[in-house]
PDB file of N, CA and C in Angstrom:
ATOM      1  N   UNK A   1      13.031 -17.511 -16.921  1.00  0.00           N
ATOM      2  CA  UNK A   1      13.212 -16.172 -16.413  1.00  0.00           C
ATOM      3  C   UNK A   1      12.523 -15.211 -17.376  1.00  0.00           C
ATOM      4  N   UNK A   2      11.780 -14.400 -16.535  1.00  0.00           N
ATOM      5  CA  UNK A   2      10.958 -13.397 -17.519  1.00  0.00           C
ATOM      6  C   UNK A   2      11.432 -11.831 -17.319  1.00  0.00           C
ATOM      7  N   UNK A   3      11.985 -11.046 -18.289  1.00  0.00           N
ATOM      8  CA  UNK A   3      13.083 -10.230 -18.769  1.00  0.00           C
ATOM      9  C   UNK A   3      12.347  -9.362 -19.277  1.00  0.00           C
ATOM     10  N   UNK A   4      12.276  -8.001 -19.224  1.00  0.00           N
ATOM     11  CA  UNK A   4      11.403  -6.655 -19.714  1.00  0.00           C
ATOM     12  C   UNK A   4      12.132  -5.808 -19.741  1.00  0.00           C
ATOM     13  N   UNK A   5      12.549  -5.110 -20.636  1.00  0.00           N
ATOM     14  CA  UNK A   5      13.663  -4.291 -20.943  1.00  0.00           C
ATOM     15  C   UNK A   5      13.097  -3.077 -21.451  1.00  0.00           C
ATOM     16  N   UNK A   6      12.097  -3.573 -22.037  1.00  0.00           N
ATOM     17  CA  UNK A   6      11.363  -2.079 -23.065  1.00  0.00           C
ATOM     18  C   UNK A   6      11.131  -1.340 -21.479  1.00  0.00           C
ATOM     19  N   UNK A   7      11.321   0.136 -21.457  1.00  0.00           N
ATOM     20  CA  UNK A   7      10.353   0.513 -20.390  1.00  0.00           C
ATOM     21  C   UNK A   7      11.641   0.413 -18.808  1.00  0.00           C
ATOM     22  N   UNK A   8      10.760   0.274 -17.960  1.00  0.00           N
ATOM     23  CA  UNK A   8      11.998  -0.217 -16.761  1.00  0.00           C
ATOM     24  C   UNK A   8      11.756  -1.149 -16.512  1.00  0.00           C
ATOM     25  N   UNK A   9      13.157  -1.743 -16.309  1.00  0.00           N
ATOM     26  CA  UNK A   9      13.649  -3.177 -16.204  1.00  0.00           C
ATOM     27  C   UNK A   9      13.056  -3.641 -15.303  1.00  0.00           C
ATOM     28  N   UNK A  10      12.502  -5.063 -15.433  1.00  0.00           N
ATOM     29  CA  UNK A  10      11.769  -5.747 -14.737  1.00  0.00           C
ATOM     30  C   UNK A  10      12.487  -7.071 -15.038  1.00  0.00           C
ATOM     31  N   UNK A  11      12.970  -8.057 -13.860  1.00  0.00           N
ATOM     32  CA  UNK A  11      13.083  -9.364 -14.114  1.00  0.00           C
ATOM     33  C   UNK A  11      12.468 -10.678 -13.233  1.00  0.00           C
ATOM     34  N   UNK A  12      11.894 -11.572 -13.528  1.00  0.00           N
ATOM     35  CA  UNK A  12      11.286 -12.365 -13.231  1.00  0.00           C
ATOM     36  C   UNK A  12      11.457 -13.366 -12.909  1.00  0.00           C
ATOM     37  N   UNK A  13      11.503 -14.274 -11.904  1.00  0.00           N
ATOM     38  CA  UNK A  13      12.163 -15.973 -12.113  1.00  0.00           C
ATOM     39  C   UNK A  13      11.112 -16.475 -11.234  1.00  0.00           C
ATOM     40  N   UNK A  14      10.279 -17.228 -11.991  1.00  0.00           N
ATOM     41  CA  UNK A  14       9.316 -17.589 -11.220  1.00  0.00           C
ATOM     42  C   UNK A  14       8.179 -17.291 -10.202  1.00  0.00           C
ATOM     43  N   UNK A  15       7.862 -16.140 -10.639  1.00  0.00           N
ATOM     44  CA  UNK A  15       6.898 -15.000  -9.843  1.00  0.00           C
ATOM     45  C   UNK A  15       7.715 -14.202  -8.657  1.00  0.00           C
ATOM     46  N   UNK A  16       8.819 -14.765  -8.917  1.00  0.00           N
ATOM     47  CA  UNK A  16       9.669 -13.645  -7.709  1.00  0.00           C
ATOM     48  C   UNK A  16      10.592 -12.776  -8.319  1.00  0.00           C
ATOM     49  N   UNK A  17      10.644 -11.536  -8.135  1.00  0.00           N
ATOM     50  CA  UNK A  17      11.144 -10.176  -8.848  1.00  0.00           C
ATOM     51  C   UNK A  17      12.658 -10.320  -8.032  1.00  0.00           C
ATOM     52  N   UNK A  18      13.452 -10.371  -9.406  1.00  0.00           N
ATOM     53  CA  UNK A  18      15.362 -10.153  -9.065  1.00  0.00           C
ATOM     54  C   UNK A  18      15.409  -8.847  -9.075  1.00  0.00           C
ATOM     55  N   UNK A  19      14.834  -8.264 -10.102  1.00  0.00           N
ATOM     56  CA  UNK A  19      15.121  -6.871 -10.137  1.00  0.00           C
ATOM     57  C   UNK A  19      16.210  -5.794  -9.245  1.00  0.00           C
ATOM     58  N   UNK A  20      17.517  -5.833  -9.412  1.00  0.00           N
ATOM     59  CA  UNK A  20      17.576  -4.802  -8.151  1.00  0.00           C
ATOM     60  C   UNK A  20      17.313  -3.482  -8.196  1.00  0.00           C
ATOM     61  N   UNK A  21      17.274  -2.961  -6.952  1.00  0.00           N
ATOM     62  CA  UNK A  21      16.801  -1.323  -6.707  1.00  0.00           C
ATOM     63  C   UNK A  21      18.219  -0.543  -7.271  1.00  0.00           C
ATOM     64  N   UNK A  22      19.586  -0.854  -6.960  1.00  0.00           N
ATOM     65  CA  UNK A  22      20.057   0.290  -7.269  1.00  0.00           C
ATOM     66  C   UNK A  22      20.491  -0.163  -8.665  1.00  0.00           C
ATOM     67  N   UNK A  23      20.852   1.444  -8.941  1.00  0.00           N
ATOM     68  CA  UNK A  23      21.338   1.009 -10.275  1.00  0.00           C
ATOM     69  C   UNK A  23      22.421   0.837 -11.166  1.00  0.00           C
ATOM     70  N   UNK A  24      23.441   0.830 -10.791  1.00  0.00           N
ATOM     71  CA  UNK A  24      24.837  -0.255 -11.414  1.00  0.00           C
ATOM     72  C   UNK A  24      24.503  -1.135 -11.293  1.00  0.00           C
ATOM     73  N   UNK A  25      23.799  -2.416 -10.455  1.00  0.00           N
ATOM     74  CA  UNK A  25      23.490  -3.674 -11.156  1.00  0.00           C
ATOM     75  C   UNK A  25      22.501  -3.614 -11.483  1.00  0.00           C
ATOM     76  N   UNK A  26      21.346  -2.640 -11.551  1.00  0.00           N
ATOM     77  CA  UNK A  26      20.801  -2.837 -12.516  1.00  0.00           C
ATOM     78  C   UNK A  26      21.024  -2.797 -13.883  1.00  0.00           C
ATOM     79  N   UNK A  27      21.856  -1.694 -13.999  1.00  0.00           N
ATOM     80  CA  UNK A  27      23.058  -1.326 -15.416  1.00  0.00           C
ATOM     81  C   UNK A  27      23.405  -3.279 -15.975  1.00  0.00           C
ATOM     82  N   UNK A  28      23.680  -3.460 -15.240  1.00  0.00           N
ATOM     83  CA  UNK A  28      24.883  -4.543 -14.972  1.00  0.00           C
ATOM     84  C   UNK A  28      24.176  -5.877 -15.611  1.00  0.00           C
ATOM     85  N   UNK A  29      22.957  -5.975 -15.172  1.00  0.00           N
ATOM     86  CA  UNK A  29      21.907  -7.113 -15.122  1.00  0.00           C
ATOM     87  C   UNK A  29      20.937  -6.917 -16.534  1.00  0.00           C
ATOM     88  N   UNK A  30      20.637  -5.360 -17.119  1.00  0.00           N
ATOM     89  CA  UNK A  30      19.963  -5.049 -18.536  1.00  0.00           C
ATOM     90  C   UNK A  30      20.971  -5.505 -19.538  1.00  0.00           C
ATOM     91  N   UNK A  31      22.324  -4.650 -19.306  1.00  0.00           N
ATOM     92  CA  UNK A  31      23.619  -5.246 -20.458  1.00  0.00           C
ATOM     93  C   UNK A  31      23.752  -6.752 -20.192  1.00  0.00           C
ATOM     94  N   UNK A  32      23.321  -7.571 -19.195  1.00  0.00           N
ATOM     95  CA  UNK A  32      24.076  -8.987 -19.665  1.00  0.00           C
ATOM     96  C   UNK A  32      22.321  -9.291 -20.473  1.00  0.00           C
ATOM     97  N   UNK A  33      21.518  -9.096 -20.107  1.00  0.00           N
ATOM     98  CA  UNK A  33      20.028  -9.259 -20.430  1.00  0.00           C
ATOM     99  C   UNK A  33      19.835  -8.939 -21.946  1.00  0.00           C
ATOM    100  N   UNK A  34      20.548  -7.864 -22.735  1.00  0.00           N
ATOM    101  CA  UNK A  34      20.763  -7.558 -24.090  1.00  0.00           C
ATOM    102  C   UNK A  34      21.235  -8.533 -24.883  1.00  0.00           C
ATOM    103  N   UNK A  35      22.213  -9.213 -23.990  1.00  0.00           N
ATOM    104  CA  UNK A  35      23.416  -9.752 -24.678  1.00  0.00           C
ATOM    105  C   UNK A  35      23.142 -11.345 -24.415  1.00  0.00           C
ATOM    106  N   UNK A  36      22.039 -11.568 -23.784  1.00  0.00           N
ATOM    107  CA  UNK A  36      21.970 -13.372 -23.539  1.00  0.00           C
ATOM    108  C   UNK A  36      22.653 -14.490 -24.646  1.00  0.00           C
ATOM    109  N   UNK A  37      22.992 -15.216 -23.758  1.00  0.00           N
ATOM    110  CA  UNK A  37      23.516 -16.464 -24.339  1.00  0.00           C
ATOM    111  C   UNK A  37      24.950 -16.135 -24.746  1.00  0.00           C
ATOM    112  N   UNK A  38      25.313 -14.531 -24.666  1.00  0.00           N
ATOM    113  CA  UNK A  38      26.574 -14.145 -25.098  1.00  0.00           C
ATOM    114  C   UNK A  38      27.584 -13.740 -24.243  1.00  0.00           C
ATOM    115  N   UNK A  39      28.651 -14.325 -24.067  1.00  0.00           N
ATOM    116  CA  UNK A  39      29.504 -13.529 -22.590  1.00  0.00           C
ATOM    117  C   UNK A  39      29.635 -11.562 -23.264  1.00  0.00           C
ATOM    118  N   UNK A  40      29.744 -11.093 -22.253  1.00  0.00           N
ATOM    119  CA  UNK A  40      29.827  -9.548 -22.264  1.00  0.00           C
ATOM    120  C   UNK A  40      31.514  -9.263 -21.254  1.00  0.00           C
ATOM    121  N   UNK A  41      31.906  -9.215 -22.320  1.00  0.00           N
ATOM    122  CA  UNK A  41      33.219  -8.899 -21.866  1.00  0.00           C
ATOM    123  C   UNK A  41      33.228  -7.649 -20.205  1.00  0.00           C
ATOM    124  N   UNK A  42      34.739  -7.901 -19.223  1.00  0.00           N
ATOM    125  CA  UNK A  42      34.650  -7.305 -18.502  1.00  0.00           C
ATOM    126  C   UNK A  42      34.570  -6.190 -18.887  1.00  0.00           C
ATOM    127  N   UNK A  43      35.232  -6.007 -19.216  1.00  0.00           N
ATOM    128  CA  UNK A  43      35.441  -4.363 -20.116  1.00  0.00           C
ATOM    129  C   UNK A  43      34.438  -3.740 -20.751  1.00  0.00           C
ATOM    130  N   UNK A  44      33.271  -4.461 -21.541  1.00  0.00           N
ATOM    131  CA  UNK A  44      31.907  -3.385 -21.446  1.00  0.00           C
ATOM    132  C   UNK A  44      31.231  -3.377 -20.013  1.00  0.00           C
ATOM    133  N   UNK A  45      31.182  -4.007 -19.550  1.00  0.00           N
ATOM    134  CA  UNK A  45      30.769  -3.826 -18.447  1.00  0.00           C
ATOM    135  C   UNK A  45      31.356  -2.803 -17.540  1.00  0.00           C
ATOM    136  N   UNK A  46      32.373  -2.538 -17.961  1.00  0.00           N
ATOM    137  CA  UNK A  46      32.947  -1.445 -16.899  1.00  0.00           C
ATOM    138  C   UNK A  46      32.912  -0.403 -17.374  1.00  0.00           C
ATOM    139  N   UNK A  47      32.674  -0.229 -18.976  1.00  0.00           N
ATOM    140  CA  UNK A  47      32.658   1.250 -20.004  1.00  0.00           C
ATOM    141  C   UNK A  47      31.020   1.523 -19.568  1.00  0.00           C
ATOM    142  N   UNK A  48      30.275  -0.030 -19.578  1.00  0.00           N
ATOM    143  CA  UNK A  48      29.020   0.935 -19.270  1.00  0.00           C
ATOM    144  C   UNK A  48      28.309   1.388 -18.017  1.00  0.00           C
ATOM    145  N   UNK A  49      29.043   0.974 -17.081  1.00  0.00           N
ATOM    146  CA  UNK A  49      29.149   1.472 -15.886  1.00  0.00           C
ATOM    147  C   UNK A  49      29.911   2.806 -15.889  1.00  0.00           C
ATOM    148  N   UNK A  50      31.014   3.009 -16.354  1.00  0.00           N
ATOM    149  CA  UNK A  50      32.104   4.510 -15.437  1.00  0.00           C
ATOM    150  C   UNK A  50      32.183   5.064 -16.514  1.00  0.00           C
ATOM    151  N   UNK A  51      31.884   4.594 -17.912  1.00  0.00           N
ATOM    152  CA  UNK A  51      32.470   5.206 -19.136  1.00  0.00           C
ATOM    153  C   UNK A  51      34.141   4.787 -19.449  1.00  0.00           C
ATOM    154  N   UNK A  52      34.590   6.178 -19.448  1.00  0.00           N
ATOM    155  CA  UNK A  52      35.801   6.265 -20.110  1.00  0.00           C
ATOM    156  C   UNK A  52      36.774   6.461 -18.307  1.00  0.00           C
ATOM    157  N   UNK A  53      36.334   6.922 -17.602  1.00  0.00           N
ATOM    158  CA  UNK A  53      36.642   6.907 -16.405  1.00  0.00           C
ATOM    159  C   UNK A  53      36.651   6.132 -15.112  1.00  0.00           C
ATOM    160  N   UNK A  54      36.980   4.491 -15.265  1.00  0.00           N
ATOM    161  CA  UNK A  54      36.352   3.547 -13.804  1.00  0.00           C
ATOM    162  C   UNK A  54      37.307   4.001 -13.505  1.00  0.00           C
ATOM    163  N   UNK A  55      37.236   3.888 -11.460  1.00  0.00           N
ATOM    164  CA  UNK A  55      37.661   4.146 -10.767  1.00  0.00           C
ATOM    165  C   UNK A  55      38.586   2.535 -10.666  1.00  0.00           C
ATOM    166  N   UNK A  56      39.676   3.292 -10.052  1.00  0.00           N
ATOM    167  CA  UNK A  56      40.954   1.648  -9.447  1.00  0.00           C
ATOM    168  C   UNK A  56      40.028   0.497  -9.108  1.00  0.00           C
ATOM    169  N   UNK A  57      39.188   0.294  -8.433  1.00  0.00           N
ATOM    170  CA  UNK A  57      38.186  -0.600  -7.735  1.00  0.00           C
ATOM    171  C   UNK A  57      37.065  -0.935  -8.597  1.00  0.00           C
ATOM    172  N   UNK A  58      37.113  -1.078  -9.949  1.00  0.00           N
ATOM    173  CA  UNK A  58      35.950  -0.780 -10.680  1.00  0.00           C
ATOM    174  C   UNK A  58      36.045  -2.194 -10.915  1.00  0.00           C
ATOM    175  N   UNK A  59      36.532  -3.157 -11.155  1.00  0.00           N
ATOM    176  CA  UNK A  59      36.642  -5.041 -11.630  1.00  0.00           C
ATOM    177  C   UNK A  59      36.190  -5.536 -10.175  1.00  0.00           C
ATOM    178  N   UNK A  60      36.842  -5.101  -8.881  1.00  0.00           N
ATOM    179  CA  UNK A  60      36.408  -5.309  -7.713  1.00  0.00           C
ATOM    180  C   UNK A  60      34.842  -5.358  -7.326  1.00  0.00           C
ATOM    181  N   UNK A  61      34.554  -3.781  -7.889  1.00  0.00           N
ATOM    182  CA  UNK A  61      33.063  -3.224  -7.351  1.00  0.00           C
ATOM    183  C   UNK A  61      32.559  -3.955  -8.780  1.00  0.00           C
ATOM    184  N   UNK A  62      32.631  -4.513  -9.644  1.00  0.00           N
ATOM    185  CA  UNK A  62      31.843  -4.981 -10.594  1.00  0.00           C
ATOM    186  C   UNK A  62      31.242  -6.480 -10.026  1.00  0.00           C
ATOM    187  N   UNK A  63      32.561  -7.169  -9.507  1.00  0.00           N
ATOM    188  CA  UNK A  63      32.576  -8.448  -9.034  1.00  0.00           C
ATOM    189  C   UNK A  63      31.344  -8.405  -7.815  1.00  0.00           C
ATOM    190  N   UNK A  64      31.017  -7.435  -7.209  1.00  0.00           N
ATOM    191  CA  UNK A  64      30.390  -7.294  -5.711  1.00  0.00           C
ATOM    192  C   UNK A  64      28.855  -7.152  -6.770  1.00  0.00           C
ATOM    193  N   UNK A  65      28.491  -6.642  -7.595  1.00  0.00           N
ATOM    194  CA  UNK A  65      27.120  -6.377  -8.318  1.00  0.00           C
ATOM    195  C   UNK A  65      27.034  -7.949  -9.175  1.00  0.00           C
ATOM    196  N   UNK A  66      27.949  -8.439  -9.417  1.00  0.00           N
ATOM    197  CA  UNK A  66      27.760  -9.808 -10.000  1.00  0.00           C
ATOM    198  C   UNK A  66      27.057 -10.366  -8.947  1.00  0.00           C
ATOM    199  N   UNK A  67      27.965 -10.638  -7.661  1.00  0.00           N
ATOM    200  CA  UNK A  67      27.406 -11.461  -6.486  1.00  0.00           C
ATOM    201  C   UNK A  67      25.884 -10.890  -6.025  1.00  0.00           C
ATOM    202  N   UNK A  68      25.828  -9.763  -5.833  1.00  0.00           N
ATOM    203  CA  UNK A  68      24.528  -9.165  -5.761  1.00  0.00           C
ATOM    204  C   UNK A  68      23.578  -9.764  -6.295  1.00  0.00           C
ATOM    205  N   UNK A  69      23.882  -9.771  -7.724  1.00  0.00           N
ATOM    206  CA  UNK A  69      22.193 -10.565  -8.743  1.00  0.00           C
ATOM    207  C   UNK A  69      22.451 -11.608  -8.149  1.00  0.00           C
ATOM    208  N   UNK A  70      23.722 -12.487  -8.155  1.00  0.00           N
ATOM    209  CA  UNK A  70      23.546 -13.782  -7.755  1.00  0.00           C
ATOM    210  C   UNK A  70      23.093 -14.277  -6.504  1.00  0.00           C
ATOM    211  N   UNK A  71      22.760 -13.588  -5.844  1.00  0.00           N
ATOM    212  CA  UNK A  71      22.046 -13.597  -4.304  1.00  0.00           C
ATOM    213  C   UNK A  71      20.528 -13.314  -4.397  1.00  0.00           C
ATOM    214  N   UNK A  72      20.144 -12.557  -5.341  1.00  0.00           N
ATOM    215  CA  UNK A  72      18.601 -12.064  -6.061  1.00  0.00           C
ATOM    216  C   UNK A  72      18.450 -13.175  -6.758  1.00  0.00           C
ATOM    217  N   UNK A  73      19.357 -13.867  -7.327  1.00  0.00           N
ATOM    218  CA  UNK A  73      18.705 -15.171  -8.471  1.00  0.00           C
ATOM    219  C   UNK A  73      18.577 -16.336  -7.805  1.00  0.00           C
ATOM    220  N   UNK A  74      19.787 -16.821  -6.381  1.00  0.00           N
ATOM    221  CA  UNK A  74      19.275 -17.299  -5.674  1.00  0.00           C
ATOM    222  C   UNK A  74      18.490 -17.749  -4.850  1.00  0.00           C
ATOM    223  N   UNK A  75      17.778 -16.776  -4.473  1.00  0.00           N
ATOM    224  CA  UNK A  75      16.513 -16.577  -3.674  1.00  0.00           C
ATOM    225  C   UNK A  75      15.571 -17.312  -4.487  1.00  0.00           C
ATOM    226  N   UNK A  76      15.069 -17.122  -6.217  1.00  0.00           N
ATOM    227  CA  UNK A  76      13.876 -17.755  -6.725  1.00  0.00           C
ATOM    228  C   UNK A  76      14.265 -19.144  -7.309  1.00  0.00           C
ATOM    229  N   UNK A  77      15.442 -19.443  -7.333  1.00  0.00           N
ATOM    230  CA  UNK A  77      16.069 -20.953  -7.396  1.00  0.00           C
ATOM    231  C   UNK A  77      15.783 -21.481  -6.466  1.00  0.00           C
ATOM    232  N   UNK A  78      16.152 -21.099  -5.514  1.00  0.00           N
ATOM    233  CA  UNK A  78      15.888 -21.512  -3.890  1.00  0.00           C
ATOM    234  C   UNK A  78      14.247 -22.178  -3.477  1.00  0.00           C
ATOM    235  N   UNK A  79      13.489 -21.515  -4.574  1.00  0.00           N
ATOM    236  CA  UNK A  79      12.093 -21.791  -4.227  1.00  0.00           C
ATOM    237  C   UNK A  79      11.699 -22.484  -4.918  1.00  0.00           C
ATOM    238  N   UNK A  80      12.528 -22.433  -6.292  1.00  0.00           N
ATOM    239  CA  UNK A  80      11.822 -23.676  -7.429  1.00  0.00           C
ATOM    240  C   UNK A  80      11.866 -25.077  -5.844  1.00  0.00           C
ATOM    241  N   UNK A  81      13.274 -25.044  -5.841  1.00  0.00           N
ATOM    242  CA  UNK A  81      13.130 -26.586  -4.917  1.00  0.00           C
ATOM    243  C   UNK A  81      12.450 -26.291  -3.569  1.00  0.00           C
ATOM    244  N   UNK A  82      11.929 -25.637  -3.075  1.00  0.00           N
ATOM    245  CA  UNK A  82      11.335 -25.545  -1.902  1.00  0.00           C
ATOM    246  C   UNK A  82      10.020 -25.704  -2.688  1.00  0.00           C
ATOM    247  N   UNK A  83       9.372 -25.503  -3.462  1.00  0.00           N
ATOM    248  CA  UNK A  83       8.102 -25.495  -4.175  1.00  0.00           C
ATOM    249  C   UNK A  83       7.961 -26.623  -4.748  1.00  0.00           C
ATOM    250  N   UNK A  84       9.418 -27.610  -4.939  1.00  0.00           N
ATOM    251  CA  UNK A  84       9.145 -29.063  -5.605  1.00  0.00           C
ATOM    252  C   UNK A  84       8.969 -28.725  -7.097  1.00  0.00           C
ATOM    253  N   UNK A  85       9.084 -27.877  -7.774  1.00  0.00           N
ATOM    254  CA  UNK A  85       9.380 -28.094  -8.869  1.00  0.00           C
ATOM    255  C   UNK A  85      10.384 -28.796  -9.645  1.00  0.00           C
ATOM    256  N   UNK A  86       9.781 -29.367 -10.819  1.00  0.00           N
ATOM    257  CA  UNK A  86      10.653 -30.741 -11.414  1.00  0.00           C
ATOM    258  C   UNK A  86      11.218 -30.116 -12.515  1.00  0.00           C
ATOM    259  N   UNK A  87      12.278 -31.005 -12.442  1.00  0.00           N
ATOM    260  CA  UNK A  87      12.347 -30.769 -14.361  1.00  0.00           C
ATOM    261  C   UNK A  87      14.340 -29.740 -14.190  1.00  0.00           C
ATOM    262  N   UNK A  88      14.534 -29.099 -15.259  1.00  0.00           N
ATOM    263  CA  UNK A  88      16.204 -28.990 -15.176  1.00  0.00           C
ATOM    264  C   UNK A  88      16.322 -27.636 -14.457  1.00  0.00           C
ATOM    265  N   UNK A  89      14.869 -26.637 -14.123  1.00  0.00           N
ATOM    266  CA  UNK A  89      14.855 -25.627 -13.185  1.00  0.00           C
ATOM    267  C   UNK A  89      15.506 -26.142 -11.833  1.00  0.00           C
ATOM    268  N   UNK A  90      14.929 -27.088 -11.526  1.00  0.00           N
ATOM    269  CA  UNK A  90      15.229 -27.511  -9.668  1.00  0.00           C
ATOM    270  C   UNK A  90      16.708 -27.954  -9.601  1.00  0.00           C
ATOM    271  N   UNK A  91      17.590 -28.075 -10.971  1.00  0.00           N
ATOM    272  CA  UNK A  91      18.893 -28.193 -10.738  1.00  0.00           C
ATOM    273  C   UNK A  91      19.957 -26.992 -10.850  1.00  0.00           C
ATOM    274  N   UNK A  92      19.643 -25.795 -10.979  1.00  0.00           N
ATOM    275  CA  UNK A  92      20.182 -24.907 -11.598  1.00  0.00           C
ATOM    276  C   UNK A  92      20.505 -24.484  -9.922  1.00  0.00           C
ATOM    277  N   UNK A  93      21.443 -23.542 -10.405  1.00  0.00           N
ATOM    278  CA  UNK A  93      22.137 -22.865  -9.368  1.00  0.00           C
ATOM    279  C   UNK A  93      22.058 -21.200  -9.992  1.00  0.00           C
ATOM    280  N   UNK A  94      22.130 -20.265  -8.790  1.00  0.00           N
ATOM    281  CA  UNK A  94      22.576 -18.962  -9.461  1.00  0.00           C
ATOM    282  C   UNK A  94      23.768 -18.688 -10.014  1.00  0.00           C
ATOM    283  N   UNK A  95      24.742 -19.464  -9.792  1.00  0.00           N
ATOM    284  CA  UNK A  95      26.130 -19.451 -10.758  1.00  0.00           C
ATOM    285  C   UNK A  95      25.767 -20.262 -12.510  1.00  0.00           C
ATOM    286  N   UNK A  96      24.509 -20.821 -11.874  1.00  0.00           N
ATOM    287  CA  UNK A  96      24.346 -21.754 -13.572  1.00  0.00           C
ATOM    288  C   UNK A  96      23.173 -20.284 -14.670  1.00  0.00           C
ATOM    289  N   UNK A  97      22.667 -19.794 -13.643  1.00  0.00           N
ATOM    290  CA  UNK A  97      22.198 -18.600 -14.711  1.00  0.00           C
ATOM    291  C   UNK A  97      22.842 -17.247 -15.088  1.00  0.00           C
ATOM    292  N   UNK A  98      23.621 -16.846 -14.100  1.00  0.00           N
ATOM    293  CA  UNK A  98      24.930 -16.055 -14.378  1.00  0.00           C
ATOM    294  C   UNK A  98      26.335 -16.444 -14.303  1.00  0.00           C
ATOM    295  N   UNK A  99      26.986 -16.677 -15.278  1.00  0.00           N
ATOM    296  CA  UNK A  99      27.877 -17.423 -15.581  1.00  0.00           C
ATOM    297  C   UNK A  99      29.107 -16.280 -15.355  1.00  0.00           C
ATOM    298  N   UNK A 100      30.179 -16.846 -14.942  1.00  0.00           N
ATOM    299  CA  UNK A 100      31.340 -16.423 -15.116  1.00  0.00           C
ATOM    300  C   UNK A 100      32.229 -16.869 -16.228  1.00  0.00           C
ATOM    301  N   UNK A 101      32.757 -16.223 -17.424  1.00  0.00           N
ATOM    302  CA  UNK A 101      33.495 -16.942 -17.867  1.00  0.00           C
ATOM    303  C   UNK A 101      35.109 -16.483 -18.150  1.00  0.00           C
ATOM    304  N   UNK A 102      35.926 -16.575 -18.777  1.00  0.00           N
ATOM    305  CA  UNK A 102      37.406 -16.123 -18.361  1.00  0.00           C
ATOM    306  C   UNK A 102      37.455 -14.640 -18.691  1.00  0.00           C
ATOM    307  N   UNK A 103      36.459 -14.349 -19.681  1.00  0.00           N
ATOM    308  CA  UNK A 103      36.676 -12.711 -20.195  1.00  0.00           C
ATOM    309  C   UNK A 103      35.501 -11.858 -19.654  1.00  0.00           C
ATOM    310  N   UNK A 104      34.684 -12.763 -18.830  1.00  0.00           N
ATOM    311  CA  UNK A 104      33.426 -11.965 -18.465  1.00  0.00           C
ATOM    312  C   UNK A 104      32.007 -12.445 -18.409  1.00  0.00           C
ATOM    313  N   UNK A 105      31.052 -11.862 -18.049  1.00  0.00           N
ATOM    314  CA  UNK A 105      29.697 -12.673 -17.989  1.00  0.00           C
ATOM    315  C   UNK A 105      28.873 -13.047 -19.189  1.00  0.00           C
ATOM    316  N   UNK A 106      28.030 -14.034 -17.907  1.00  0.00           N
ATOM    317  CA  UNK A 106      27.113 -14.909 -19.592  1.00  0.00           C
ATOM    318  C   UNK A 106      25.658 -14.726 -18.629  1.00  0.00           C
TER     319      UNK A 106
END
């Protein structure tokens, strides 16, 4: 996955752009992108989304921008194996590049 942060966010998986247009997951998708290999607790994720103010629905509406990328990351997974690519890419899933873990994303 090819990741550009300097500048506006650009992300890459195999010549197909995840990138999303709006921007809470894009918010959403730069902070886990900072933080690779590291879970990012729910809770920054929601300070850097609403601040000091999320709304009641804010773990809810966070969960819906998770699924979001994961539907954008799906799509160029989807093509490694439609393209026959070999190797530990063609086994991955979009849950295997955005991870859930008990306190938050990876």
């Amino acid at each position: 996955m090819d990741i550009e942060v300097l500048g506006a966010l650009a992300v890459q998986e195999n010549g197909i752009s995840i990138t999303p247009t709006a921007p809470k997951p894009r918010q959403v998708l730069a902070l886990l992108a900072l933080h690779a290999d590291r879970v990012v607790p729910v809770s920054a994720l929601i300070e850097e989304l609403w601040g000091t103010t999320p709304p009641r629905s804010a773990r809810t509406t966070l969960q819906t921008y998770v699924l979001q990328l994961r539907e954008l990351i799906a799509v160029a997974v989807e093509k490694d194996e439609q393209d026959g690519i070999e190797g530990e890419s063609r086994r991955r899933t979009a849950k295997d590049v955005l991870v859930t873990m008990p306190s938050g994303y990876m």
